[in-house]
C-alpha atoms as a PDB file:
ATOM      1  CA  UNK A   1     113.138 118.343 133.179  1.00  0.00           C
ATOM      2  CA  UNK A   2     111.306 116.232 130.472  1.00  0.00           C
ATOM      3  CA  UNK A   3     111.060 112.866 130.563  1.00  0.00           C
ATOM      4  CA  UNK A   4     110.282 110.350 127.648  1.00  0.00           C
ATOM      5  CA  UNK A   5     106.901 109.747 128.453  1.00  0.00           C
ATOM      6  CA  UNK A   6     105.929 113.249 127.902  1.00  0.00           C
ATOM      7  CA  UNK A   7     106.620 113.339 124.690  1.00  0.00           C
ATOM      8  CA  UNK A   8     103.854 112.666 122.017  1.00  0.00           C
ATOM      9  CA  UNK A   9     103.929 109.768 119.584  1.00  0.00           C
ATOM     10  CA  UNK A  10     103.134 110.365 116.273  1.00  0.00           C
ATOM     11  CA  UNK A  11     100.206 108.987 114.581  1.00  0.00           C
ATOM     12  CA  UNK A  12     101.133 106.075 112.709  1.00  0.00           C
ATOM     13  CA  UNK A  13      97.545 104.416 111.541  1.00  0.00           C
ATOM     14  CA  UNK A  14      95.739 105.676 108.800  1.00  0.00           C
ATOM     15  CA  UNK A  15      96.216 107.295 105.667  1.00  0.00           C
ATOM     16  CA  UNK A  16      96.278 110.589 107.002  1.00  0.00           C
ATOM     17  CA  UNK A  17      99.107 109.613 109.216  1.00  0.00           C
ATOM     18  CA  UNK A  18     100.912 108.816 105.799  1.00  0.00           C
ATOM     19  CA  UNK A  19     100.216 112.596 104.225  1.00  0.00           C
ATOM     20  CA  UNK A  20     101.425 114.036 107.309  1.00  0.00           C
ATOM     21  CA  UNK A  21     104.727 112.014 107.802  1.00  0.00           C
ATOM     22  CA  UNK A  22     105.040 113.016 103.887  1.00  0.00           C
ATOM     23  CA  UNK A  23     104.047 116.620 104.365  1.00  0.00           C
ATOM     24  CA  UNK A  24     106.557 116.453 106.996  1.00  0.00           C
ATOM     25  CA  UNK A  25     109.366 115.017 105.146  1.00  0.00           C
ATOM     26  CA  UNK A  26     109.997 112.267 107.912  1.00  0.00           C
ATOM     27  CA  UNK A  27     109.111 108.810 108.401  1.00  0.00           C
ATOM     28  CA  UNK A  28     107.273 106.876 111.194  1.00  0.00           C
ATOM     29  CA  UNK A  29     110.526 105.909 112.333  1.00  0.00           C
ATOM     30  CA  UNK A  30     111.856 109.800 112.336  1.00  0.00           C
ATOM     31  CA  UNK A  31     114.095 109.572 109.866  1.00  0.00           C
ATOM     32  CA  UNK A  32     114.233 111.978 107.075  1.00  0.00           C
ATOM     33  CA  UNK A  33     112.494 110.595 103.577  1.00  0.00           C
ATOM     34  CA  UNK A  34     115.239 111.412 101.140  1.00  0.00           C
ATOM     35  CA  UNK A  35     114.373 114.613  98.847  1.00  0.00           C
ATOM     36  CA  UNK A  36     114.669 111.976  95.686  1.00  0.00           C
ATOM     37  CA  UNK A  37     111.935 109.770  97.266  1.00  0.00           C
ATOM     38  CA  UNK A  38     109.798 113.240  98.342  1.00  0.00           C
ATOM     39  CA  UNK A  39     110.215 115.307  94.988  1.00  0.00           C
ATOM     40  CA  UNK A  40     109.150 111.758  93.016  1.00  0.00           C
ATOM     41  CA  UNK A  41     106.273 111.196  94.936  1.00  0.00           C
ATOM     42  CA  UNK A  42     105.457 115.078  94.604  1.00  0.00           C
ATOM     43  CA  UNK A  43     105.259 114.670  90.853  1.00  0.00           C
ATOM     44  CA  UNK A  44     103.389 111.606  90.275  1.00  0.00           C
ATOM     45  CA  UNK A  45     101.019 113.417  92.718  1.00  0.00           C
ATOM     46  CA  UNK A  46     101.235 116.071  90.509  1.00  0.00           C
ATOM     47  CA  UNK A  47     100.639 113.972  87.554  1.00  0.00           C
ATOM     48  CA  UNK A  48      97.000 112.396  89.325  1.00  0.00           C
ATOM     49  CA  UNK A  49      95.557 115.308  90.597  1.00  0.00           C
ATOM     50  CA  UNK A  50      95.930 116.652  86.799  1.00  0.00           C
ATOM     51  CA  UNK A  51      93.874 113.343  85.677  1.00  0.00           C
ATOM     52  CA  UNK A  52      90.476 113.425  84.324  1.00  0.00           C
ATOM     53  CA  UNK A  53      87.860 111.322  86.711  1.00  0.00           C
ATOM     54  CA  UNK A  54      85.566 108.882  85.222  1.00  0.00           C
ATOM     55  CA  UNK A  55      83.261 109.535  88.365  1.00  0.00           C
ATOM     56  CA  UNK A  56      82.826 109.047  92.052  1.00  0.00           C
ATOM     57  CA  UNK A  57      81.213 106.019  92.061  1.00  0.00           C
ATOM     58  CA  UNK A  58      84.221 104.293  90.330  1.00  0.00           C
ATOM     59  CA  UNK A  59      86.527 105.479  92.415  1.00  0.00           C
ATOM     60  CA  UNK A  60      85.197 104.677  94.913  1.00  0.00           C
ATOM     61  CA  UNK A  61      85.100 101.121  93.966  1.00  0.00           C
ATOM     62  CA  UNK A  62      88.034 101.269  92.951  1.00  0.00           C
ATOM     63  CA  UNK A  63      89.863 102.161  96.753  1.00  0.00           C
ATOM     64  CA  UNK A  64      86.948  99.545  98.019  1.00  0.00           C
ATOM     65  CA  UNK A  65      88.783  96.609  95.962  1.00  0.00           C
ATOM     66  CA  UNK A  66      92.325  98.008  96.073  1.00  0.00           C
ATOM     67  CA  UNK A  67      91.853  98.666  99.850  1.00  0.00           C
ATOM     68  CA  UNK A  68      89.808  95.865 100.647  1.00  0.00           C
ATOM     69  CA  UNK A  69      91.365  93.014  99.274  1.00  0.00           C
ATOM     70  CA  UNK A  70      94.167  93.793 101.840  1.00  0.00           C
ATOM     71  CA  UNK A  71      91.473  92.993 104.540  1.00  0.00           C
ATOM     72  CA  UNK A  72      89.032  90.646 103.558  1.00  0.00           C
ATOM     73  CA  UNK A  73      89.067  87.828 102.019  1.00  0.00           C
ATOM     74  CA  UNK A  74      87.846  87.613  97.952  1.00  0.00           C
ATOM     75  CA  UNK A  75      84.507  86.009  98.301  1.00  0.00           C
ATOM     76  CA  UNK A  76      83.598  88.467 100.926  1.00  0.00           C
ATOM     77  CA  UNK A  77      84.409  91.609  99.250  1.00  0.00           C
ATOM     78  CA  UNK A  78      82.893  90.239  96.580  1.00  0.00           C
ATOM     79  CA  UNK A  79      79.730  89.829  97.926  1.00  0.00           C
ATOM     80  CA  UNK A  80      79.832  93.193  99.962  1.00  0.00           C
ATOM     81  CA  UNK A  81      80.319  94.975  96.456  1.00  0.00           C
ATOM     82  CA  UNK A  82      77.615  92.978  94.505  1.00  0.00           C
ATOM     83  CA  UNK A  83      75.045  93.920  97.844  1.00  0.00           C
ATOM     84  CA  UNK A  84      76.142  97.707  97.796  1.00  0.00           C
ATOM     85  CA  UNK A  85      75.281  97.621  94.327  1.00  0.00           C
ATOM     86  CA  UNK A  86      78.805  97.984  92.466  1.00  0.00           C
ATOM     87  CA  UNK A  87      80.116  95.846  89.817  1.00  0.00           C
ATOM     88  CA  UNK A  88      82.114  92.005  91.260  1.00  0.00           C
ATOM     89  CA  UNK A  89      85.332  91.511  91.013  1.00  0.00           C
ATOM     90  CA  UNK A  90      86.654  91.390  87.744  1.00  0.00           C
ATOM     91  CA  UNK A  91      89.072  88.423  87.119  1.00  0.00           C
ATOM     92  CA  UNK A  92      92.255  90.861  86.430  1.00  0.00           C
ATOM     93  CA  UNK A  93      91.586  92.293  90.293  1.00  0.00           C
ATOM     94  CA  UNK A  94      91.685  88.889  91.557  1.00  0.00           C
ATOM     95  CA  UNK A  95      94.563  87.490  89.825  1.00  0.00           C
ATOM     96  CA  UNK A  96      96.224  91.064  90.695  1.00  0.00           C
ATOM     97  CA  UNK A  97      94.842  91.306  94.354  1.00  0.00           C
ATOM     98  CA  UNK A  98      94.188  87.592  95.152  1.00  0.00           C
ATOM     99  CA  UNK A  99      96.538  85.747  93.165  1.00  0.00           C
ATOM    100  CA  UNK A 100      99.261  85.391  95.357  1.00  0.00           C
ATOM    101  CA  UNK A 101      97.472  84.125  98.033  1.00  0.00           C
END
């Protein structure tokens, strides 16, 4: 006999848990992501992992202000980026990440 408690809970923090859940076809919620939703996703992945990279260090940036600005407020990250040595925030990432706020 199982019960409910034995049964594992999927991961649901991280972005790994999001490439799974996609890899898997089903959602944090277990219900199927529609094949229109998957295949879409598939090629626009498609599409990036074809795209030439201007470098780590921008990219990395990049998924530090696009990331972070969901987390921590603009004068912070700000700061954090100008100490680690990356470029500040550029006005069109704070009117895009910040303005609504």
């Amino acid at each position: 006999m199982t019960t409910g408690s034995n049964e594992v809970q999927p991961m649901t923090k991280g972005a790994d848990a999001v490439d799974e859940a996609i890899a898997q076809g089903i959602d944090f919620d277990g219900t199927p992501i529609p094949s229109a939703k998957l295949e879409l996703y598939h090629q626009v992945m498609g599409l990036e992992a074809n795209r030439q990279r201007s470098g780590v260090s921008n990219t990395m940036r990049s998924r530090i202000v696009r990331i972070g600005a969901k987390h921590i407020p603009q004068d912070e990250l700000n700061q954090k980026l100008v100490d680690a040595g990356f470029a500040p925030l550029k006005e069109k990432e704070i009117a895009f990440f910040y303005g609504g706020k």
